[in-house]
PDB file of N, CA and C in Angstrom:
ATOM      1  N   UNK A   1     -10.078  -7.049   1.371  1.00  0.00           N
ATOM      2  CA  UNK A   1     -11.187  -7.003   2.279  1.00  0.00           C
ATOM      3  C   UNK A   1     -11.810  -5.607   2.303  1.00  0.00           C
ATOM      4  N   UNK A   2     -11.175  -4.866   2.341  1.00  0.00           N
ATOM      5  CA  UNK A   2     -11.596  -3.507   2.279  1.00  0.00           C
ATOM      6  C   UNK A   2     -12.040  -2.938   1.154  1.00  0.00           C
ATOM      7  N   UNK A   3     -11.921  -3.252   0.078  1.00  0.00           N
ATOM      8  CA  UNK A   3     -11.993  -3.567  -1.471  1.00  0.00           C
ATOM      9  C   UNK A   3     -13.840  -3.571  -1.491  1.00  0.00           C
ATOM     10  N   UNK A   4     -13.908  -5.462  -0.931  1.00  0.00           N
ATOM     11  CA  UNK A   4     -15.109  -5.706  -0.731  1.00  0.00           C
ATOM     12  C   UNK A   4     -15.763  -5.044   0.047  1.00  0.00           C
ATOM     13  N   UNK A   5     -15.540  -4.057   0.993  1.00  0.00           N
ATOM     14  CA  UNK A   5     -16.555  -3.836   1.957  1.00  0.00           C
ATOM     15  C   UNK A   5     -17.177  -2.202   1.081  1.00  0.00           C
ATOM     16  N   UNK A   6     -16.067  -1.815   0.565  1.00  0.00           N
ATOM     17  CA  UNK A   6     -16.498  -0.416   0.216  1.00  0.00           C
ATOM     18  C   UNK A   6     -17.757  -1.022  -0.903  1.00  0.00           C
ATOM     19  N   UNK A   7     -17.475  -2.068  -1.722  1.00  0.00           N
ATOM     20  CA  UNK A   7     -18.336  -2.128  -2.880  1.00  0.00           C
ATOM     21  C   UNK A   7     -19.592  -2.539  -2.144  1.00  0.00           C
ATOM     22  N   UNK A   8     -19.983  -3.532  -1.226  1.00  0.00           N
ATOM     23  CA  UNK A   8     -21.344  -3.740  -0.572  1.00  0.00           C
ATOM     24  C   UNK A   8     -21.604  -2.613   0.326  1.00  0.00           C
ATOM     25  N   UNK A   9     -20.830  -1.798   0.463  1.00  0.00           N
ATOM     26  CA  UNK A   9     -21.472  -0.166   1.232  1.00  0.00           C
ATOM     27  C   UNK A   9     -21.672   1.095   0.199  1.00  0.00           C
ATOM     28  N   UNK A  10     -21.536   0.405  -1.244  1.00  0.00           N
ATOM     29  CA  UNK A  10     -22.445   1.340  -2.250  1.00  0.00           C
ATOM     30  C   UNK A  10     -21.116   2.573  -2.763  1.00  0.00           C
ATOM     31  N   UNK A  11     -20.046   1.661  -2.693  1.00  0.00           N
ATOM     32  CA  UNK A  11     -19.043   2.766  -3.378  1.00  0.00           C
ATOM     33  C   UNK A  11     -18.149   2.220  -4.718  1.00  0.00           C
ATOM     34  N   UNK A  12     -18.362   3.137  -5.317  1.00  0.00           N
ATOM     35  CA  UNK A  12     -17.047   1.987  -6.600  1.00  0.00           C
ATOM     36  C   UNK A  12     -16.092   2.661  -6.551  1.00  0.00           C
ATOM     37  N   UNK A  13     -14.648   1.667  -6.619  1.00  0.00           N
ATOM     38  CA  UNK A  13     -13.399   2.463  -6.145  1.00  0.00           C
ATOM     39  C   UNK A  13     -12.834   2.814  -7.627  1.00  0.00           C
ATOM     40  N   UNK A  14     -12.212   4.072  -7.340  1.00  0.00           N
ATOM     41  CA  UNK A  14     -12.072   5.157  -8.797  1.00  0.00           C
ATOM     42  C   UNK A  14     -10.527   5.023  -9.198  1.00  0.00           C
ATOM     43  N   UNK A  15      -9.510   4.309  -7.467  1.00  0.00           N
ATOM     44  CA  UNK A  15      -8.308   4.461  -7.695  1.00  0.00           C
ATOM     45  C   UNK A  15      -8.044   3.555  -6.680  1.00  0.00           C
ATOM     46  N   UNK A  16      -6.773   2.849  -6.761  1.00  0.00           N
ATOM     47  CA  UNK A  16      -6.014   1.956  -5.992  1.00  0.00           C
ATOM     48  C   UNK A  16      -4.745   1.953  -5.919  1.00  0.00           C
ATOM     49  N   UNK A  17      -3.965   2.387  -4.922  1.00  0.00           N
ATOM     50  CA  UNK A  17      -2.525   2.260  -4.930  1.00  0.00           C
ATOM     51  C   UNK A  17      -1.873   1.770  -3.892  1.00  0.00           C
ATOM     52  N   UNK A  18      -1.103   0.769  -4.069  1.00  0.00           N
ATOM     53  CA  UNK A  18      -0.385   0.023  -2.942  1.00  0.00           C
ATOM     54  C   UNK A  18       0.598   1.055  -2.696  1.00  0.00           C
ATOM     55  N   UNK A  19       1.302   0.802  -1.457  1.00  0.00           N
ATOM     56  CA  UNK A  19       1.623   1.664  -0.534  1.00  0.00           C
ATOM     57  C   UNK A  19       2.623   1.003   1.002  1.00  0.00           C
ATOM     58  N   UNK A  20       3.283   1.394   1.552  1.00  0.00           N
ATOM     59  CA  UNK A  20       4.456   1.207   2.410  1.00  0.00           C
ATOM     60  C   UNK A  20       4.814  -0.159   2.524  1.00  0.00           C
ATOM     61  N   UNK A  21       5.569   0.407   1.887  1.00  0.00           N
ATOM     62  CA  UNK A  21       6.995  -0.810   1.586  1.00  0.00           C
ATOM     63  C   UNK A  21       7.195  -0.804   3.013  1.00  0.00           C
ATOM     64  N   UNK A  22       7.753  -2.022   3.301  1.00  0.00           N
ATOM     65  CA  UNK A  22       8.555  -2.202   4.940  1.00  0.00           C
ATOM     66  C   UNK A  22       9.468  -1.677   5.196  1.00  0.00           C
ATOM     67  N   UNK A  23      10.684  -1.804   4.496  1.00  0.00           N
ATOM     68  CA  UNK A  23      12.216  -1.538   4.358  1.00  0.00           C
ATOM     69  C   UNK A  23      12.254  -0.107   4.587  1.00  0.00           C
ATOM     70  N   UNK A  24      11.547   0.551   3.991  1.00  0.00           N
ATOM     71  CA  UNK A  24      11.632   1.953   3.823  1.00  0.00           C
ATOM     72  C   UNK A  24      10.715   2.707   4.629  1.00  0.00           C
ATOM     73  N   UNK A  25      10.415   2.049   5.504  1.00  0.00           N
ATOM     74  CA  UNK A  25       9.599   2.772   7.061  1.00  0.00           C
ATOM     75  C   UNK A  25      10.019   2.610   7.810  1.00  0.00           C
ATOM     76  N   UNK A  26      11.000   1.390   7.680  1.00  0.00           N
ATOM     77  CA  UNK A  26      11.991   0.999   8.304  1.00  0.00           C
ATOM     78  C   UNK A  26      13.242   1.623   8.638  1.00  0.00           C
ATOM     79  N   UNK A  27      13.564   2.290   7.718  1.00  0.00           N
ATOM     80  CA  UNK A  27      15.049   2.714   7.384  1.00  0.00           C
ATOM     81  C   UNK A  27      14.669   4.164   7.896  1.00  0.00           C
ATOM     82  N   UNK A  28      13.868   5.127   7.552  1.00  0.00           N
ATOM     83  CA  UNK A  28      13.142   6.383   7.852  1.00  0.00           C
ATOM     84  C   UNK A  28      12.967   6.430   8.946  1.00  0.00           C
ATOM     85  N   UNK A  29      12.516   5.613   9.469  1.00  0.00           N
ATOM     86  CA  UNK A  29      11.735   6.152  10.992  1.00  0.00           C
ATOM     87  C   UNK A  29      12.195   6.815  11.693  1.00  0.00           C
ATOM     88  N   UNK A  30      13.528   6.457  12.095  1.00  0.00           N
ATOM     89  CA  UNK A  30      14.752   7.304  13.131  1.00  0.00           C
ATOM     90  C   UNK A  30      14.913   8.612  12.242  1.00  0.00           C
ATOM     91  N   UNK A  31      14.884   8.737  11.374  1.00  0.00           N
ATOM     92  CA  UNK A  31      15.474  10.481  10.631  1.00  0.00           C
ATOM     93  C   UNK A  31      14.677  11.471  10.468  1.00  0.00           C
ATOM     94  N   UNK A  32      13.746  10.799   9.863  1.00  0.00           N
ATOM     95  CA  UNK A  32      12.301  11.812   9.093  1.00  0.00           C
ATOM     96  C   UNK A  32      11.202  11.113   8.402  1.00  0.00           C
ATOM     97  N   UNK A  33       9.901  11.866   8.167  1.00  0.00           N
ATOM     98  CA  UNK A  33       9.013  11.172   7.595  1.00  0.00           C
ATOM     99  C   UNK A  33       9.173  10.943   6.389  1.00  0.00           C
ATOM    100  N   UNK A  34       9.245   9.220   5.787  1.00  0.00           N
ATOM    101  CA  UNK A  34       9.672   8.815   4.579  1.00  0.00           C
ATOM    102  C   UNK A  34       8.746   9.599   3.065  1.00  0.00           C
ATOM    103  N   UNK A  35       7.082   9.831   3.730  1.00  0.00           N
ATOM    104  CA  UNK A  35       6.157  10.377   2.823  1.00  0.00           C
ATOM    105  C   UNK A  35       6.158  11.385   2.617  1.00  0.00           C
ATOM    106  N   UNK A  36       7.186  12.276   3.288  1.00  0.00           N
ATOM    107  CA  UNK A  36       7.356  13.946   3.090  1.00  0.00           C
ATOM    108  C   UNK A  36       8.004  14.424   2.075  1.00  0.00           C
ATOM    109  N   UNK A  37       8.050  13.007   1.461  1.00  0.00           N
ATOM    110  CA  UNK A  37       9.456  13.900   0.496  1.00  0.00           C
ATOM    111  C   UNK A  37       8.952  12.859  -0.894  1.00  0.00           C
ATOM    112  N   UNK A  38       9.044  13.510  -1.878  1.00  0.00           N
ATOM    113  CA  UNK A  38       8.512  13.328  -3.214  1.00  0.00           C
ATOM    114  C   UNK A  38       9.373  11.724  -4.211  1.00  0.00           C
ATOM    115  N   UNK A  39      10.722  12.145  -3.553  1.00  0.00           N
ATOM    116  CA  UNK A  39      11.699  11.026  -3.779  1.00  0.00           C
ATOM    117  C   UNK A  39      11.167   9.452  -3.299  1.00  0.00           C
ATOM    118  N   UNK A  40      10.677   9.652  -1.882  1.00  0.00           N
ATOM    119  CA  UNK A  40      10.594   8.639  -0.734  1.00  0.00           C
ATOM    120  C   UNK A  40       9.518   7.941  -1.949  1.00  0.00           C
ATOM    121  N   UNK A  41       8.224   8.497  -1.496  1.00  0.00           N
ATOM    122  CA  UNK A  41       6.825   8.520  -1.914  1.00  0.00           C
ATOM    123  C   UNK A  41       6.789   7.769  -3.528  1.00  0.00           C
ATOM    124  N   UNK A  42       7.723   8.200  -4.034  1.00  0.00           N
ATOM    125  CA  UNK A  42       7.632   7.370  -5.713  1.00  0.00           C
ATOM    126  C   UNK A  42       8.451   6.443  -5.539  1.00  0.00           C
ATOM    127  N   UNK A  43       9.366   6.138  -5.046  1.00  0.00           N
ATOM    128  CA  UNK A  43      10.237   5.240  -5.028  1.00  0.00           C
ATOM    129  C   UNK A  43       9.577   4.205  -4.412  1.00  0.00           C
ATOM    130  N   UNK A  44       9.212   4.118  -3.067  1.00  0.00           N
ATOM    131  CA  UNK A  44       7.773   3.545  -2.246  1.00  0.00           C
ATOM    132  C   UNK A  44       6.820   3.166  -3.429  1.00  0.00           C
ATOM    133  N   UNK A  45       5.758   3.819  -3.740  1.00  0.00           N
ATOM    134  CA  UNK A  45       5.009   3.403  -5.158  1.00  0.00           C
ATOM    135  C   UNK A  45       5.744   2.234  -5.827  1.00  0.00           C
ATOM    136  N   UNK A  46       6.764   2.729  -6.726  1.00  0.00           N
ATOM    137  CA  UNK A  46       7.102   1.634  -7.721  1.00  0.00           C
ATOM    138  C   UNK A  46       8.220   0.355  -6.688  1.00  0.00           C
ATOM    139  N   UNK A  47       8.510   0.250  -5.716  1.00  0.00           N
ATOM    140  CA  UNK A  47       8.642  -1.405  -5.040  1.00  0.00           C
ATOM    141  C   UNK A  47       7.342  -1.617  -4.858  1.00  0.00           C
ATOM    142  N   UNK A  48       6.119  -0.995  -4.563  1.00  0.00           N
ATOM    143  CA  UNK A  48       4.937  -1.539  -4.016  1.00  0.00           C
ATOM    144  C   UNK A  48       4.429  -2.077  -5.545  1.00  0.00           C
ATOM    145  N   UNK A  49       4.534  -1.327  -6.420  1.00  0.00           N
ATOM    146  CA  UNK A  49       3.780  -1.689  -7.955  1.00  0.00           C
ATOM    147  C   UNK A  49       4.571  -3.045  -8.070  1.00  0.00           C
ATOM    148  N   UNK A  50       6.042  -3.203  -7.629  1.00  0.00           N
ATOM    149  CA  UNK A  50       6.712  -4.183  -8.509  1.00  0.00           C
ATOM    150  C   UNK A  50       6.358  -5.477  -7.434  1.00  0.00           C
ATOM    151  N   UNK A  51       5.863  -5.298  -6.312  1.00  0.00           N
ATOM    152  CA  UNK A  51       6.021  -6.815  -5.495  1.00  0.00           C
ATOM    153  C   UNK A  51       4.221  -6.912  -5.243  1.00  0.00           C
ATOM    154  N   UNK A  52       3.427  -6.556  -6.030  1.00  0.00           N
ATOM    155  CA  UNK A  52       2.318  -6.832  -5.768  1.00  0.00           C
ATOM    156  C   UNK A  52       2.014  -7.987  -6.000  1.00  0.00           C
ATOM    157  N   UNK A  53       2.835  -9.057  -6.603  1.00  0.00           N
ATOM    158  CA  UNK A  53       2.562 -10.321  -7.035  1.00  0.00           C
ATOM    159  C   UNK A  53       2.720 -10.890  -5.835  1.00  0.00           C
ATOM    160  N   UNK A  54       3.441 -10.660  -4.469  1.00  0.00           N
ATOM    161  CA  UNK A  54       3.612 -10.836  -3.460  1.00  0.00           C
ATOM    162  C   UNK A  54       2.403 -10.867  -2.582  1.00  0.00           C
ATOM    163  N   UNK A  55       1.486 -10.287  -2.480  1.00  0.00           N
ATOM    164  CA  UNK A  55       0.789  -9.624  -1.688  1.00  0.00           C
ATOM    165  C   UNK A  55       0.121 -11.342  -0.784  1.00  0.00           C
ATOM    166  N   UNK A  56       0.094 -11.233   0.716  1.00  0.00           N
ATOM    167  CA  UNK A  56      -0.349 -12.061   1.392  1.00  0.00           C
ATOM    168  C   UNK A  56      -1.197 -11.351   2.548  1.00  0.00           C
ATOM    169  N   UNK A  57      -2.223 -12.230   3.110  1.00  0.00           N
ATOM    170  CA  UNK A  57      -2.872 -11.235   4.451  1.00  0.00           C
ATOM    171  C   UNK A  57      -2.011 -12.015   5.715  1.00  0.00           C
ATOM    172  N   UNK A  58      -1.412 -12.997   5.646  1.00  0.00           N
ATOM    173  CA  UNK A  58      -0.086 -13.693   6.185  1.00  0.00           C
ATOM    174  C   UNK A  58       0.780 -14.036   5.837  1.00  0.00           C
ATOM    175  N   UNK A  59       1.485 -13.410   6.523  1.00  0.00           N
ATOM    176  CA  UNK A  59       3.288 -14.228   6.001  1.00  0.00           C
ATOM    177  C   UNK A  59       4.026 -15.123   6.327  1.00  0.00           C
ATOM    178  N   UNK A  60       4.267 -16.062   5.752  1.00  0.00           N
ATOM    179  CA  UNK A  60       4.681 -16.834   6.936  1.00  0.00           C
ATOM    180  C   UNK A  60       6.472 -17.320   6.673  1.00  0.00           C
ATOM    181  N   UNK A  61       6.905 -16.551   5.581  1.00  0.00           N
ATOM    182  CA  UNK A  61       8.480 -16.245   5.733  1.00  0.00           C
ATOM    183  C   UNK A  61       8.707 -15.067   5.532  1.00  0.00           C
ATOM    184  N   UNK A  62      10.107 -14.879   5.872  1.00  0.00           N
ATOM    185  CA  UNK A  62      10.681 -13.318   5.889  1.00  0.00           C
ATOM    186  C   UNK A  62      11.021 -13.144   4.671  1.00  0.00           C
ATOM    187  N   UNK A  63      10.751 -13.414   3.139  1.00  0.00           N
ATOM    188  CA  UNK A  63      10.902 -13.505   1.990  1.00  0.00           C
ATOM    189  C   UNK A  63       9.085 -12.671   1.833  1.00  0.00           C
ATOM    190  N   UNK A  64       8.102 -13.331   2.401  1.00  0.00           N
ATOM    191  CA  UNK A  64       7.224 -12.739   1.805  1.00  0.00           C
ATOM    192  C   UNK A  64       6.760 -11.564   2.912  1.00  0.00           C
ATOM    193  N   UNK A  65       7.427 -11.359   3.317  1.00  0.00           N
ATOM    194  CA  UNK A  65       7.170  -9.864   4.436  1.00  0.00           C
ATOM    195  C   UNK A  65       7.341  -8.863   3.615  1.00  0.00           C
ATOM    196  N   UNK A  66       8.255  -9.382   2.483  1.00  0.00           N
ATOM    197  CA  UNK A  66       8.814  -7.863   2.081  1.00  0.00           C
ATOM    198  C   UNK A  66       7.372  -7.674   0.292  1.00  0.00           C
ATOM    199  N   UNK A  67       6.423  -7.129   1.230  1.00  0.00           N
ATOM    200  CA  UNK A  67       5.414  -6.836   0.260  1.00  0.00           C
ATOM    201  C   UNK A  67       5.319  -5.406   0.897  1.00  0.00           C
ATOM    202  N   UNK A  68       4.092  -5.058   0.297  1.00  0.00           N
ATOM    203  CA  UNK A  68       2.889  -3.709   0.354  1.00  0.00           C
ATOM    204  C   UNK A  68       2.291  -3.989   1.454  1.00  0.00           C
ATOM    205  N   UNK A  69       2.278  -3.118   2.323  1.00  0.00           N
ATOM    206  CA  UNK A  69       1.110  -3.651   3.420  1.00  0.00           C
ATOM    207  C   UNK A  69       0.520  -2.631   3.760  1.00  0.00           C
ATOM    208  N   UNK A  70      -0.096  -1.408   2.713  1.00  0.00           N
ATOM    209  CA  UNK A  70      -1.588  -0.558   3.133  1.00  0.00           C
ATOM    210  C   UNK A  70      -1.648  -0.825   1.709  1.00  0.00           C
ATOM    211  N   UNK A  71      -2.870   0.637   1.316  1.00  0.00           N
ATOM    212  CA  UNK A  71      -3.399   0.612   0.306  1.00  0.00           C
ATOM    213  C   UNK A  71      -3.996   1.664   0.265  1.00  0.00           C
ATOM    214  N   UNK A  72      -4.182   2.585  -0.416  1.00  0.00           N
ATOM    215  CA  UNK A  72      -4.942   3.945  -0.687  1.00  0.00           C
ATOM    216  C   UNK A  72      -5.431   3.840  -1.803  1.00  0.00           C
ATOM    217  N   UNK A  73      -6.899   4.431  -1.672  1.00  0.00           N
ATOM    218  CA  UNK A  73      -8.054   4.228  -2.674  1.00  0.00           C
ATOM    219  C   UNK A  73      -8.670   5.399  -2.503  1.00  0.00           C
ATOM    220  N   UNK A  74      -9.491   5.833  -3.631  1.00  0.00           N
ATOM    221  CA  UNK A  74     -10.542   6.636  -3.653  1.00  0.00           C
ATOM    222  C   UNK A  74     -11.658   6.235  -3.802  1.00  0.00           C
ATOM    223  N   UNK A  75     -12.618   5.965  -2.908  1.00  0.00           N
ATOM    224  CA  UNK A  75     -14.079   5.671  -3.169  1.00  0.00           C
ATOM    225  C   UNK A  75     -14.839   6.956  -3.845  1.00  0.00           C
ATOM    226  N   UNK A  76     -15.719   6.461  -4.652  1.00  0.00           N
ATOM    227  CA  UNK A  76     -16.790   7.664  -5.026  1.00  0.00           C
ATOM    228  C   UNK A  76     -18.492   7.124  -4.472  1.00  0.00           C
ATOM    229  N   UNK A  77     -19.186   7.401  -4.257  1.00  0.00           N
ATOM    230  CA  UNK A  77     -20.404   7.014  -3.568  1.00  0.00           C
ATOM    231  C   UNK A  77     -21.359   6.483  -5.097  1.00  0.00           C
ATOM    232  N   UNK A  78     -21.329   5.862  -5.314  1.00  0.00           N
ATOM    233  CA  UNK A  78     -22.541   5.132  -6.723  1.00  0.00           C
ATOM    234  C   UNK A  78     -24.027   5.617  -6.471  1.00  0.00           C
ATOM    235  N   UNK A  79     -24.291   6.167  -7.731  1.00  0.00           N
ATOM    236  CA  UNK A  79     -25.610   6.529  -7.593  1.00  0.00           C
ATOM    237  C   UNK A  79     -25.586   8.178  -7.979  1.00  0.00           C
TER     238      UNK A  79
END
């Protein structure tokens, strides 16, 4: 959705990366910030790269919870 909105507001996206795993915002929260640390952050990346086949805007079992649920992009402005 956000995908679409940037492209009808005149932006083409340059980069896309799925982004927070559940488990592991999960597990972090009580200690420290999971994205502070270079380990967290790639490890995060590649479960998000590997369960993108997953991806739902609802879940409706606890099997498919365990996806990506942000997304970081770079828009560039077209034109």
């Amino acid at each position: 959705m956000l995908q679409e909105m940037a492209t009808k507001a005149g932006f083409t996206i340059e980069r896309q990366t799925l982004v927070g795993f559940p488990l592991i915002t999960m597990v972090w929260r009580y200690w420290t910030a999971p994205y502070n640390s270079r380990f967290w952050t790639t490890l995060d990346r590649a479960v998000c790269a590997a369960l993108q086949w997953n991806l739902r805007y609802h879940s409706t079992s606890k099997w498919r919870k365990l996806r990506p649920t942000s997304a970081a992009m770079v828009p560039r402005r077209a034109g």
